[in-house]
N, C-alpha and C. Protein backbone atom coordinates (compact mmCIF):
# COMPACT_ATOMS: atom_id res chain seq x y z
N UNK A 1 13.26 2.25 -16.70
CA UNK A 1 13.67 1.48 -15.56
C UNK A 1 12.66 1.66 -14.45
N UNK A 2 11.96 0.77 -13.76
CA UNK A 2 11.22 0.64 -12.78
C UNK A 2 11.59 0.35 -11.34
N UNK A 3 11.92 1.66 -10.70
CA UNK A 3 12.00 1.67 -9.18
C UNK A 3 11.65 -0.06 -8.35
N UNK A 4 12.48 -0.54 -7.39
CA UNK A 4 11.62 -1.77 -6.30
C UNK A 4 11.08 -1.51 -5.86
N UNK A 5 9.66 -2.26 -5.30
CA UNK A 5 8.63 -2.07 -4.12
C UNK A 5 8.45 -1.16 -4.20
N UNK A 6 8.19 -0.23 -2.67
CA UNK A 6 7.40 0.87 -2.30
C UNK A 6 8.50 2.10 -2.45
N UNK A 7 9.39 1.72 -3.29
CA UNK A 7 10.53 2.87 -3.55
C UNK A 7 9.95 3.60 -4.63
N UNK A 8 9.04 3.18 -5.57
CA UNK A 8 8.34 3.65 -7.15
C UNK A 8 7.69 4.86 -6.47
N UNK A 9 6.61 4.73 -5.62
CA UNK A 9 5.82 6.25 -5.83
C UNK A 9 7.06 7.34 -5.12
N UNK A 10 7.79 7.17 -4.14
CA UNK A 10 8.70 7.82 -3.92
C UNK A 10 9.69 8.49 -5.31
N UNK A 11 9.71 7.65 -5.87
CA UNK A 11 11.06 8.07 -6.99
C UNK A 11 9.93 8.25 -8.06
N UNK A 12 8.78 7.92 -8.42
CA UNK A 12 8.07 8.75 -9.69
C UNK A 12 7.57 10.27 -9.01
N UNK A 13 7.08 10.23 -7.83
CA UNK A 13 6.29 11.74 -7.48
C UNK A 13 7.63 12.65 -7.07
N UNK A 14 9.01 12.47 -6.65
CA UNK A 14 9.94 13.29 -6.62
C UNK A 14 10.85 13.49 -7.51
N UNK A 15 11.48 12.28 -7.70
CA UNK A 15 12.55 12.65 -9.08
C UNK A 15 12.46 12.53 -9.84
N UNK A 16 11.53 11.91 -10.29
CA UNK A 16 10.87 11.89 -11.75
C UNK A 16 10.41 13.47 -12.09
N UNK A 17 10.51 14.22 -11.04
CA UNK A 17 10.25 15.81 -11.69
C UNK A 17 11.12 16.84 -11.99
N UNK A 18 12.32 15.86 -11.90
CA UNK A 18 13.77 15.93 -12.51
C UNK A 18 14.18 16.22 -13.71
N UNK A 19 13.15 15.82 -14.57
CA UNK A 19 13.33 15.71 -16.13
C UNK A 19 13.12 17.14 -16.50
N UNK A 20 14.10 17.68 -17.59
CA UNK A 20 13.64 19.53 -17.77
C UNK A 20 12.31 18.98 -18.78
N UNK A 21 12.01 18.12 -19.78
CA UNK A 21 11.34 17.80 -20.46
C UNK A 21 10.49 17.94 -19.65
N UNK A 22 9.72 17.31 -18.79
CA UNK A 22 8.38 17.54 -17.78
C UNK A 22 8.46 19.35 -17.40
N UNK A 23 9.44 19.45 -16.87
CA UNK A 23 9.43 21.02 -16.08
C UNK A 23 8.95 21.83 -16.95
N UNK A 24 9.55 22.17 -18.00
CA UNK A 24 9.05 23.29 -18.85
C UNK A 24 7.74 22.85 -19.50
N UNK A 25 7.63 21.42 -20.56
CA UNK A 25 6.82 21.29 -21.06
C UNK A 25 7.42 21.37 -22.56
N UNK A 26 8.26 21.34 -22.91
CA UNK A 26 9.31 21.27 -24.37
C UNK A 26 9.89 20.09 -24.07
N UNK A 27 9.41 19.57 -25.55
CA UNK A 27 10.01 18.37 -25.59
C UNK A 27 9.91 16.88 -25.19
N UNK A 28 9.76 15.89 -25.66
CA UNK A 28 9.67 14.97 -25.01
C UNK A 28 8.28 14.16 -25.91
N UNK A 29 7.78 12.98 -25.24
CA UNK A 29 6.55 12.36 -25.96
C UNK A 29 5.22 12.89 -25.72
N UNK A 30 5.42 13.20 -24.49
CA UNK A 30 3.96 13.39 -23.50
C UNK A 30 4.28 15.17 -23.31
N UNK A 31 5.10 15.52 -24.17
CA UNK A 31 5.06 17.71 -24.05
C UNK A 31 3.97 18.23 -24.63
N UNK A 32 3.29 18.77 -23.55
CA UNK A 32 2.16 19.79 -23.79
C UNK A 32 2.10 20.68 -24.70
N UNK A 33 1.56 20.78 -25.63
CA UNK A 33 2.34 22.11 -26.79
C UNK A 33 2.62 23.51 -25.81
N UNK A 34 3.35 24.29 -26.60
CA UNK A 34 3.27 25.83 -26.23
C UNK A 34 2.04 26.40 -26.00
N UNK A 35 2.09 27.62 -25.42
CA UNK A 35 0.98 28.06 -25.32
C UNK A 35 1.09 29.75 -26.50
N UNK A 36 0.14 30.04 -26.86
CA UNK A 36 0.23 31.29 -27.89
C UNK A 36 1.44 32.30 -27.66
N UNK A 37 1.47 32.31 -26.77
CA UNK A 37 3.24 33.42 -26.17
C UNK A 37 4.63 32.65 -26.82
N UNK A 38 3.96 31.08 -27.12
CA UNK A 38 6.04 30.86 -27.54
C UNK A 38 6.07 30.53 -25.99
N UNK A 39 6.22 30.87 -25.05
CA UNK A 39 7.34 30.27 -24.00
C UNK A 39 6.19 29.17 -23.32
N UNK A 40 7.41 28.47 -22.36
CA UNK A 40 7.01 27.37 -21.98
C UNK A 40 6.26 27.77 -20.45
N UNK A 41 5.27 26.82 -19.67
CA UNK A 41 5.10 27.42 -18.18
C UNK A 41 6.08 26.83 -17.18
N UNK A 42 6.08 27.95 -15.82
CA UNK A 42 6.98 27.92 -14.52
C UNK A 42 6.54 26.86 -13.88
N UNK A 43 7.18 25.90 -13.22
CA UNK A 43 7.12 24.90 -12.95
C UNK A 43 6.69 25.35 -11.57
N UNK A 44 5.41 25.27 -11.01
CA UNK A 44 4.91 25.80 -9.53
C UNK A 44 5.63 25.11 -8.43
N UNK A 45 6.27 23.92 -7.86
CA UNK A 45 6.33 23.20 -7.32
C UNK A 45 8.52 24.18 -7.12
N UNK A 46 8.77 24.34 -6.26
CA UNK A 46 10.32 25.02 -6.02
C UNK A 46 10.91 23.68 -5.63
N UNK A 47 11.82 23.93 -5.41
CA UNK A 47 13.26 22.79 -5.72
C UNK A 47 13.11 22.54 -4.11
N UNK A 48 12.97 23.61 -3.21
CA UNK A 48 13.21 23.28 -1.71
C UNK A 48 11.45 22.63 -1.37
N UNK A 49 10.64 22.85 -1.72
CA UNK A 49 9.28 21.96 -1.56
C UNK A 49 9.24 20.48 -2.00
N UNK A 50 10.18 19.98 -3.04
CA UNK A 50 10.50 19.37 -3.21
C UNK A 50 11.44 18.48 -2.39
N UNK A 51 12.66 18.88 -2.21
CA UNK A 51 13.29 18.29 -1.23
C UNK A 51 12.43 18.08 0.18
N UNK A 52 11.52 18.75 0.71
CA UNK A 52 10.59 18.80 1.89
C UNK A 52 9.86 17.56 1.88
N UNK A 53 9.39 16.80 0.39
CA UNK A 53 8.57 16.26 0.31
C UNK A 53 9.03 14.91 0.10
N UNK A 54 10.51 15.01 -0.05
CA UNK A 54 11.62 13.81 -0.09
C UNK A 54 11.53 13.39 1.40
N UNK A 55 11.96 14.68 2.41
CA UNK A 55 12.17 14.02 3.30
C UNK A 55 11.01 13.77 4.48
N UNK A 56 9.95 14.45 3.95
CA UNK A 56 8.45 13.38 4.37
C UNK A 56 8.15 12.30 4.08
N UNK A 57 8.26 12.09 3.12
CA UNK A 57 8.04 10.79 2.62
C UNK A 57 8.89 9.78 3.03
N UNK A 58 10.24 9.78 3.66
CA UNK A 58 11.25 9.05 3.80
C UNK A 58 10.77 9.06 5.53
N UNK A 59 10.44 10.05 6.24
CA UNK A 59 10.50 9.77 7.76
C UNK A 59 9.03 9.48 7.71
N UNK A 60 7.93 9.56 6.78
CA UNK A 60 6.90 8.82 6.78
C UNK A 60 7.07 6.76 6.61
N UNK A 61 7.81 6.67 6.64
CA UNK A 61 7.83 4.92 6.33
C UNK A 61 9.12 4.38 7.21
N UNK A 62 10.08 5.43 7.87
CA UNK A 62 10.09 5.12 9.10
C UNK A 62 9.43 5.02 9.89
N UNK A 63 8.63 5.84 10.28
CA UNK A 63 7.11 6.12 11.59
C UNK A 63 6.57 4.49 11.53
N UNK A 64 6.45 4.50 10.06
CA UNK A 64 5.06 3.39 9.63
C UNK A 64 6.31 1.78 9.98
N UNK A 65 7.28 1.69 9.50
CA UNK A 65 8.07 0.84 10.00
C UNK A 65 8.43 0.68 11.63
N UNK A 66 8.44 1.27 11.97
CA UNK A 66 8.86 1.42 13.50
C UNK A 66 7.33 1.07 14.21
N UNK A 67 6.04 1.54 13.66
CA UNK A 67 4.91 1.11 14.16
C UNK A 67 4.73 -0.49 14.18
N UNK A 68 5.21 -0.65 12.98
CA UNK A 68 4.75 -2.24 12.70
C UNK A 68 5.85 -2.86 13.24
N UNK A 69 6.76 -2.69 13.78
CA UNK A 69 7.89 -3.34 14.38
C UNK A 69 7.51 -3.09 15.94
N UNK A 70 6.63 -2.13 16.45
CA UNK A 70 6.63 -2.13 17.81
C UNK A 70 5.44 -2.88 18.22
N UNK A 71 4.28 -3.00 17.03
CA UNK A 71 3.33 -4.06 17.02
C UNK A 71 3.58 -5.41 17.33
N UNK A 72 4.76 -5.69 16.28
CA UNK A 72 5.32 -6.82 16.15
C UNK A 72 5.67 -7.44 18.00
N UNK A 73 7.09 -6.81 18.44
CA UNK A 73 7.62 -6.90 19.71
C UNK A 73 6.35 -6.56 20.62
N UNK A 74 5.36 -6.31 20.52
CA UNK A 74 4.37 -5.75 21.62
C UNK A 74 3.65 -7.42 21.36
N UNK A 75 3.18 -8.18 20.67
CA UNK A 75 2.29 -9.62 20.33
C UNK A 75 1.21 -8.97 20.13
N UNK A 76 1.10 -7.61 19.32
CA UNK A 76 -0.71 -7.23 18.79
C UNK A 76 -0.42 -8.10 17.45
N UNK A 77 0.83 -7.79 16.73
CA UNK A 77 0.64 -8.43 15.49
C UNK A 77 1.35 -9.80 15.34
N UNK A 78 0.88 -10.90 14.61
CA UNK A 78 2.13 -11.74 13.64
C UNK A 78 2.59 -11.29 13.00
N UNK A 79 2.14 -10.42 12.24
CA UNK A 79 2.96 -10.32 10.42
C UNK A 79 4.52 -9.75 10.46
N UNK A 80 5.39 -10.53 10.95
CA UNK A 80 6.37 -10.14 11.04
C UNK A 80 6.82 -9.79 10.30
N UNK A 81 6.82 -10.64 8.46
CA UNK A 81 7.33 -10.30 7.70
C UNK A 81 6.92 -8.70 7.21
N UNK A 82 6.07 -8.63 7.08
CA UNK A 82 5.39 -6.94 7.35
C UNK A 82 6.81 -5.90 7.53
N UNK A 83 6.81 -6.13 8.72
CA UNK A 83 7.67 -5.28 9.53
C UNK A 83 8.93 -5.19 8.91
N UNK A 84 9.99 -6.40 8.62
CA UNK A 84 11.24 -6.21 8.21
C UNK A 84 10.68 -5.87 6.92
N UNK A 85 9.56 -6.23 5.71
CA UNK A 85 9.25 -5.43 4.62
C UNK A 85 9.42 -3.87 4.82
N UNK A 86 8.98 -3.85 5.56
CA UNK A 86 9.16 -2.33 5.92
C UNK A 86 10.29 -1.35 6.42
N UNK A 87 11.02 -2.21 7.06
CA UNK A 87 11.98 -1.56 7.98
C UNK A 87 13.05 -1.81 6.42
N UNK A 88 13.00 -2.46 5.71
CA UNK A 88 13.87 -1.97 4.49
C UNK A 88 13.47 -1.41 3.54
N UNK A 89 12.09 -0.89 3.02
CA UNK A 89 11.93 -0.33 2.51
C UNK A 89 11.99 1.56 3.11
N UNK A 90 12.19 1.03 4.21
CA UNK A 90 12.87 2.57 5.32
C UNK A 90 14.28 2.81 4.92
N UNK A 91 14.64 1.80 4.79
CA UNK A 91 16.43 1.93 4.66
C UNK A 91 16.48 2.30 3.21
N UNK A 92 16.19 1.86 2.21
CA UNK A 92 16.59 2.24 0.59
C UNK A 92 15.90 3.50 0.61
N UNK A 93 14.86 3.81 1.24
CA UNK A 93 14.27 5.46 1.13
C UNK A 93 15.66 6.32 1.50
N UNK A 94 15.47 5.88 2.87
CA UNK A 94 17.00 6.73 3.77
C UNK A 94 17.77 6.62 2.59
N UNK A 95 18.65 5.85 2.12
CA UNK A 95 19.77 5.18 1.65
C UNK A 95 19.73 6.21 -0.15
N UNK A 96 18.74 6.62 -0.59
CA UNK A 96 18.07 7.23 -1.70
C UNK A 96 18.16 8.93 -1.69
N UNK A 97 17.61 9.18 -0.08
CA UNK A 97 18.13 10.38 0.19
C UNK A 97 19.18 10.71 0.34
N UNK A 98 19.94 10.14 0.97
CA UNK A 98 21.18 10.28 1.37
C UNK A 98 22.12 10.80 0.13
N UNK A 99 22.03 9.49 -0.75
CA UNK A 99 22.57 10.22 -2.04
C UNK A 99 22.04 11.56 -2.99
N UNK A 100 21.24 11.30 -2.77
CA UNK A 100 20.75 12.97 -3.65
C UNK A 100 21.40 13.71 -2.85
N UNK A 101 21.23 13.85 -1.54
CA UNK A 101 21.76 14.77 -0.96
C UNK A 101 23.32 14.62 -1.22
N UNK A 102 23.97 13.65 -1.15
CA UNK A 102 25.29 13.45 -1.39
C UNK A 102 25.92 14.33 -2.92
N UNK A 103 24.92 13.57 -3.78
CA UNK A 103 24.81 14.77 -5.45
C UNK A 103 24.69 16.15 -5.10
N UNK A 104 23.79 16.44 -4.45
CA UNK A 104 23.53 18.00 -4.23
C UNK A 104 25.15 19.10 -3.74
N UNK A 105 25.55 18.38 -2.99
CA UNK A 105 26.05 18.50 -2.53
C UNK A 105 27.61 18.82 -3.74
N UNK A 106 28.07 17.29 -4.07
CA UNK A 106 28.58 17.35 -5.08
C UNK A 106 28.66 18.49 -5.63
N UNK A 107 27.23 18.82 -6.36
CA UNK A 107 27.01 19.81 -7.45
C UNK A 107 27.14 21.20 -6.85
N UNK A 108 27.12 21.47 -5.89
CA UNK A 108 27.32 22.93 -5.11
C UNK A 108 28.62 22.66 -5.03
N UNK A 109 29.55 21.82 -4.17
CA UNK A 109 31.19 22.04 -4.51
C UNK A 109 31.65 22.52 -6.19
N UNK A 110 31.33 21.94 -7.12
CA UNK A 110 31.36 21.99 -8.19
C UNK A 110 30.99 23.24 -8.60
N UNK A 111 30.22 23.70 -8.43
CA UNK A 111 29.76 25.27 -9.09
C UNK A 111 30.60 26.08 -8.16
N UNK A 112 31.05 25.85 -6.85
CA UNK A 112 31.85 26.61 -5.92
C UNK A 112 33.55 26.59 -6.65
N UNK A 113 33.94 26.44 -7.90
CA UNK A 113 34.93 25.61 -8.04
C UNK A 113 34.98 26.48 -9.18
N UNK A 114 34.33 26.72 -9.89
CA UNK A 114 34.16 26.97 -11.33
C UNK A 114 34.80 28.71 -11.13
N UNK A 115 35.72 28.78 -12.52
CA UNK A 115 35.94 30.31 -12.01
C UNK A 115 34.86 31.10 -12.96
N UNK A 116 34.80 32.72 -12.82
CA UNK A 116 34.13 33.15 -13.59
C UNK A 116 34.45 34.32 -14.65
């Protein structure tokens, strides 16, 4: 399934690193073999650098939307369409985070829940 517009490099460079198949390196079409030890390698990149880089990327194309919208209302630019391109591709970013975070969330009630 292929992400819309400028939502793809967002959703291939973050959650696409979602897959345990990529993380470890077991499994999958494109899995790296093992290395002589049998085990698989540590995935360098932590879960909270990750989320960091969600939400750069998401207040990065606000900035860039809000620029081209103040261009717009200022008469440096025409390209209006530009701008509302943008100012929604701000919103499905937002709208993208929101839910992961909404899942995350989810999934911590859920493990908070579980007896042991």
């Amino acid at each position: 399934m292929t992400p819309i517009g400028a939502v793809n490099p967002l959703a291939s460079s973050v959650l696409g690193r979602l897959d345990p198949a990529e993380l470890t390196g077991v499994g999958g079409p494109n899995a790296a073999p093992l290395p002589p030890g049998g085990t698989a390698a540590v995935p360098t990149d932590s879960f909270s650098a990750m989320l960091d880089n969600l939400v750069g990327t998401v207040n990065a194309k606000e900035v860039a939307a809000t620029q081209q919208t103040t261009s717009v209302l200022m008469g440096d630019s025409g390209a209006l369409h530009q701008s509302m391109i943008a100012m929604q591709e701000s919103g499905v970013a937002f709208s993208l985070m929101v839910q992961v975070r909404n899942k995350l969330v989810d999934s911590y009630q859920e493990l908070m829940r579980m007896q042991v």
